[in-house]
N, C-alpha and C. Protein backbone atom coordinates (compact mmCIF):
# COMPACT_ATOMS: atom_id res chain seq x y z
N UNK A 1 0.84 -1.17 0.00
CA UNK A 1 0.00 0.00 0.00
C UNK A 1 0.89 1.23 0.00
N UNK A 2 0.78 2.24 -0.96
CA UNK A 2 1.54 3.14 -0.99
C UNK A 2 1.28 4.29 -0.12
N UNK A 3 1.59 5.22 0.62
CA UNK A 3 0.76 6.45 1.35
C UNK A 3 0.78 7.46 0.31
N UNK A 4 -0.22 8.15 0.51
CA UNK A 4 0.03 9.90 -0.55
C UNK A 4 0.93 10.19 0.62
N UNK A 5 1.54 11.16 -0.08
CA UNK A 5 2.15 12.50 0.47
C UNK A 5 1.37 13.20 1.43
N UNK A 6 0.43 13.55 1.15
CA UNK A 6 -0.89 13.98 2.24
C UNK A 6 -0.68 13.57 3.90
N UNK A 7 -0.24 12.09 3.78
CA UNK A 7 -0.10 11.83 4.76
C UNK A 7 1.20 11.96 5.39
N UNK A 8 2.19 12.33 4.57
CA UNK A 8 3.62 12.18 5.46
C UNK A 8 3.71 13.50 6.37
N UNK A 9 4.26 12.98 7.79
CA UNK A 9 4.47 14.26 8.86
C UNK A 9 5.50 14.53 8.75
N UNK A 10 6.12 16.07 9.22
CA UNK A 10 7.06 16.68 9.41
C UNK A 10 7.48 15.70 10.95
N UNK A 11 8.51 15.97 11.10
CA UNK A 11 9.89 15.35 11.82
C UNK A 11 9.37 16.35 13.29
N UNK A 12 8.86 15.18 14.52
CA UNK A 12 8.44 16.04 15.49
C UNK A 12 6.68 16.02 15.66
N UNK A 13 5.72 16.15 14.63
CA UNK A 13 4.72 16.16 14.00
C UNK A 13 4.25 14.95 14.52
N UNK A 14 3.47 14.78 15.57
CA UNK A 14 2.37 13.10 15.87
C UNK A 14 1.64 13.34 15.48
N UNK A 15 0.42 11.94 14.67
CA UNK A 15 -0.44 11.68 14.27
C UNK A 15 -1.89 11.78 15.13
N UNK A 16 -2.41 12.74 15.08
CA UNK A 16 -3.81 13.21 16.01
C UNK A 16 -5.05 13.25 15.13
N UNK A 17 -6.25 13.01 15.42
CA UNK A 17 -7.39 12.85 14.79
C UNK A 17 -8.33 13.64 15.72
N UNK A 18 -9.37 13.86 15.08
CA UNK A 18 -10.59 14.00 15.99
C UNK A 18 -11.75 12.99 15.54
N UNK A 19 -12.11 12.71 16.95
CA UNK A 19 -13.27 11.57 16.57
C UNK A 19 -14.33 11.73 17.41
N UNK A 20 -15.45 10.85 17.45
CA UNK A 20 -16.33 11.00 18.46
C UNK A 20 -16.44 10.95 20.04
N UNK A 21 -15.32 10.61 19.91
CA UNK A 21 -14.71 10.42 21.58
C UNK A 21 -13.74 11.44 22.04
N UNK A 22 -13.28 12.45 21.21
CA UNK A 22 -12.28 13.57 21.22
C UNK A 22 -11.05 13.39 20.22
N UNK A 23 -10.05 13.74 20.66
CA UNK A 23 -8.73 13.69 19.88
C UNK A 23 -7.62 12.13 20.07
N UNK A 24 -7.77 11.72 19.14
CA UNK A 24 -6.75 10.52 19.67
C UNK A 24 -5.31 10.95 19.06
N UNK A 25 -4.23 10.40 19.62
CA UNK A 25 -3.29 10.57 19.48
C UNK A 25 -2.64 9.08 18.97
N UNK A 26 -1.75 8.82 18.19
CA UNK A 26 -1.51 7.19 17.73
C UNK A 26 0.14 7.60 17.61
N UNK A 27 0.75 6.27 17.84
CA UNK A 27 2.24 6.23 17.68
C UNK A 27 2.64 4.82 17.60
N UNK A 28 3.75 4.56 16.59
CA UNK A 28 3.93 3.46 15.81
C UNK A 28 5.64 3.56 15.80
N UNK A 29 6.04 1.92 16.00
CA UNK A 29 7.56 1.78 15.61
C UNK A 29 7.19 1.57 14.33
N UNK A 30 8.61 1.31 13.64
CA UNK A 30 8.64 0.86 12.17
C UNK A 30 7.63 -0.37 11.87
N UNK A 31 7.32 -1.19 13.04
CA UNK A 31 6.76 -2.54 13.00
C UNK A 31 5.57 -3.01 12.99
N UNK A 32 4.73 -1.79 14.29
CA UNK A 32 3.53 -1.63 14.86
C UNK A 32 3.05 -0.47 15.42
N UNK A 33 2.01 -0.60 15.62
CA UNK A 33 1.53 0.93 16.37
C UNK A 33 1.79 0.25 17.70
N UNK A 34 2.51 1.40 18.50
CA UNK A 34 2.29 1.17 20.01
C UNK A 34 1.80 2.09 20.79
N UNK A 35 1.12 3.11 20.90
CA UNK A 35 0.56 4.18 21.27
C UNK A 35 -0.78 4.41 20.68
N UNK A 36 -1.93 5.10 21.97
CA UNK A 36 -3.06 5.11 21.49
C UNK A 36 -3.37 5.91 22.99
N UNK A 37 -3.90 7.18 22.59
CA UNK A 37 -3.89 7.89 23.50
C UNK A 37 -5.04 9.34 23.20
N UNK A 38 -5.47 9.86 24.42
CA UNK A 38 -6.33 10.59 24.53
C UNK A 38 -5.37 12.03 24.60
N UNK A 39 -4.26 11.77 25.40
CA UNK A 39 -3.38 13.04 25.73
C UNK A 39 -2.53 13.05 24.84
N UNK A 40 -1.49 14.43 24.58
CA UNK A 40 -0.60 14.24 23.23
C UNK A 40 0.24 13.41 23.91
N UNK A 41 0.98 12.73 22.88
CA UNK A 41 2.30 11.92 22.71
C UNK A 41 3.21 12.50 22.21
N UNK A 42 4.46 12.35 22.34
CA UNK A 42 5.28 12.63 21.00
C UNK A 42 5.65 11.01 19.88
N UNK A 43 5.46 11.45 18.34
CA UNK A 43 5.73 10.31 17.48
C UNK A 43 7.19 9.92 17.80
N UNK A 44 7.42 8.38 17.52
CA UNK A 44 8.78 8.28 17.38
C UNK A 44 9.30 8.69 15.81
N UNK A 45 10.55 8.79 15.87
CA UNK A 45 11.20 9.27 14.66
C UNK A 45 11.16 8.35 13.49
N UNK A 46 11.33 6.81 14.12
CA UNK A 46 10.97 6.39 12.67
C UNK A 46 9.59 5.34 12.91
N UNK A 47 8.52 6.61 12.82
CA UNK A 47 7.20 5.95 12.72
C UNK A 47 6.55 5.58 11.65
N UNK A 48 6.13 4.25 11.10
CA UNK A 48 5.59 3.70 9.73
C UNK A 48 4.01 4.33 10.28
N UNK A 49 4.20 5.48 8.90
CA UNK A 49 3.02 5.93 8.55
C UNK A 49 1.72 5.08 8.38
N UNK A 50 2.44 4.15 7.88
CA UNK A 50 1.22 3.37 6.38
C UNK A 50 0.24 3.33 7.95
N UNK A 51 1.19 2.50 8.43
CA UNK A 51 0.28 1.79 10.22
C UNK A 51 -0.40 3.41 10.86
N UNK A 52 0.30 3.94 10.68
CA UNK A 52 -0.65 5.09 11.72
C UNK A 52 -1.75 5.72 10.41
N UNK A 53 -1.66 5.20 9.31
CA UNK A 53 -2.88 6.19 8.72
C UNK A 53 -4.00 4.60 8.83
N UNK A 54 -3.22 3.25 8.63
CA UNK A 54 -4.10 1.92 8.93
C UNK A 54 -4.81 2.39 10.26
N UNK A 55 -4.36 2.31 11.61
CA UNK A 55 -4.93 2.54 12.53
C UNK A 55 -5.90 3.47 12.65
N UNK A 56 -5.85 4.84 11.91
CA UNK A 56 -7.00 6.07 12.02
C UNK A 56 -7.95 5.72 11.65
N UNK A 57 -7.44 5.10 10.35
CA UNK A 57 -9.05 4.67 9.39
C UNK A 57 -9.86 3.49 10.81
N UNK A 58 -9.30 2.61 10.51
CA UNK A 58 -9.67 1.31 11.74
C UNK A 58 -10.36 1.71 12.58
N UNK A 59 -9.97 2.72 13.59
CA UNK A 59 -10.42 3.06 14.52
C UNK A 59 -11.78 4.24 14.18
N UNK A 60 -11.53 4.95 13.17
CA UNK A 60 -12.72 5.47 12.86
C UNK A 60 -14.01 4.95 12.26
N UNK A 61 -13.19 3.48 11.23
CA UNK A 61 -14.28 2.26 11.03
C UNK A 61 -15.21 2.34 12.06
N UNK A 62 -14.77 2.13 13.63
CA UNK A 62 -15.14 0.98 14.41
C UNK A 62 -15.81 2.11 15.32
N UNK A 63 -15.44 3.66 15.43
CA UNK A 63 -16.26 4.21 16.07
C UNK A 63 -17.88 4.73 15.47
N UNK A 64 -17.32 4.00 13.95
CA UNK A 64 -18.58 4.79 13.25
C UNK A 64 -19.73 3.40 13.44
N UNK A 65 -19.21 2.09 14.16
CA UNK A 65 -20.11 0.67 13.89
C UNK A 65 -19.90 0.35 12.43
N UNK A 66 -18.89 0.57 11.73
CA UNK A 66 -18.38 -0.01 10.91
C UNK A 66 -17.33 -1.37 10.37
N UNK A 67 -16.71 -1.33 11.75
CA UNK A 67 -15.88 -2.13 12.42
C UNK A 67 -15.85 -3.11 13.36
N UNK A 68 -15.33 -4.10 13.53
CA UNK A 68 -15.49 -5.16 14.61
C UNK A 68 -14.12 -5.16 15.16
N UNK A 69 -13.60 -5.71 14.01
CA UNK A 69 -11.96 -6.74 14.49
C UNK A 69 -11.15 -5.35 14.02
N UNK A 70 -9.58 -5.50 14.36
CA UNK A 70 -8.91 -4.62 13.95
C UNK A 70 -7.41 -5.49 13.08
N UNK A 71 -6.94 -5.10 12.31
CA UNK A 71 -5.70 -5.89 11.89
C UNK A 71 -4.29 -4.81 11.69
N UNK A 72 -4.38 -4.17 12.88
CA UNK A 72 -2.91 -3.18 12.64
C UNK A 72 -2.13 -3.92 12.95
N UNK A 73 -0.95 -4.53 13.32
CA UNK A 73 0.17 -4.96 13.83
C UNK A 73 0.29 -3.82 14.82
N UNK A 74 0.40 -4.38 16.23
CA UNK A 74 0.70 -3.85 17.57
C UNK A 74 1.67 -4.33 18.93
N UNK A 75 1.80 -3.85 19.44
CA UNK A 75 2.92 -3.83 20.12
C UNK A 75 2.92 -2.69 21.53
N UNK A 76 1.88 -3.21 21.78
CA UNK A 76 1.62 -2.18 23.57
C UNK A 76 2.31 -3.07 24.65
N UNK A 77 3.00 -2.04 25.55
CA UNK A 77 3.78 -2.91 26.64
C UNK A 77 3.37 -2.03 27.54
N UNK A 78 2.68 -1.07 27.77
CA UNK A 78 1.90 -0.15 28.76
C UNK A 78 0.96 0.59 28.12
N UNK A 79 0.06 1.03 29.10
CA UNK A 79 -0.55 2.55 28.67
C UNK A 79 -2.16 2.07 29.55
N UNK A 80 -2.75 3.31 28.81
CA UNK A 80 -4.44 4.09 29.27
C UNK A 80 -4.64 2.81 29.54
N UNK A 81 -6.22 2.26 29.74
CA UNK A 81 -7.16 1.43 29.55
C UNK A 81 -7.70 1.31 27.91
N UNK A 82 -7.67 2.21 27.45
CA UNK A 82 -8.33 2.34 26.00
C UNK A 82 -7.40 1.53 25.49
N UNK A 83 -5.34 2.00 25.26
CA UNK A 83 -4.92 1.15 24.87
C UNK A 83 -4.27 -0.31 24.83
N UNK A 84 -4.94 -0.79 25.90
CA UNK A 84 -4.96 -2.19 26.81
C UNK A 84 -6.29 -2.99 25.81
N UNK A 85 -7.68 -2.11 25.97
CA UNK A 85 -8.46 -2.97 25.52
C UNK A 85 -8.58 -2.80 23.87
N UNK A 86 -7.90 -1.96 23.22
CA UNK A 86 -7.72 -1.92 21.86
C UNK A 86 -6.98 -2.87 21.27
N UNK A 87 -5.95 -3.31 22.11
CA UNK A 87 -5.11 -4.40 21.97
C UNK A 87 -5.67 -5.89 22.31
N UNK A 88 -6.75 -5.77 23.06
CA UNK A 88 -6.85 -7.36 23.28
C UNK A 88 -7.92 -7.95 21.89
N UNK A 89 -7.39 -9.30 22.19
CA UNK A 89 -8.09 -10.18 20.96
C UNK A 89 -8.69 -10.89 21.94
C-alpha cells in the first residue's frame, strides 16, 4: 500500500485525529503501532506511517459501527485502559 504524500508528517509532527470520543493521538515503531492515546504523545522518529494512517481509518471504522476486528500490527507494553483494551483479541 503506498501512502500519498498527504499523509507524510514533518519530523516532530504526531499523528492526532478527531473523533467521536475527542482527539486521539496514535504512535507506531517501524513494525507496529504502540501508542493510542487521549493526551498528546510525542511520534517516534521512525514511525511507519502506512500503520498510523491503517490505525485512524480502523479506529474510525469501528467508532462509526463499521468495524469489529482490527488488523494493525501492535505492540503495547503499557498505557491508558483504552490502549490495553484496543489491543486485546
Amino acid at each position: 500500500m503506498k501512502v500519498s504524500s498527504k499523509y507524510i508528517l514533518r519530523a516532530g509532527e504526531s499523528m492526532k485525529f478527531d473523533s467521536i470520543l475527542g482527539t486521539i493521538w496514535l504512535d507506531a515503531s517501524p513494525d507496529a503501532l504502540i501508542g493510542v492515546s487521549y493526551t498528546p504523545i510525542d511520534e517516534s522518529p521512525l514511525a511507519n506511517q502506512e500503520i498510523l494512517q491503517t490505525a485512524k481509518k480502523q479506529l474510525l471504522e469501528f467508532l462509526a459501527g463499521a468495524r469489529k476486528e482490527f488488523n494493525v500490527p501492535y505492540a503495547f507494553t503499557s498505557g491508558q485502559p483504552f490502549s490495553k483494551k484496543f489491543g486485546r483479541r
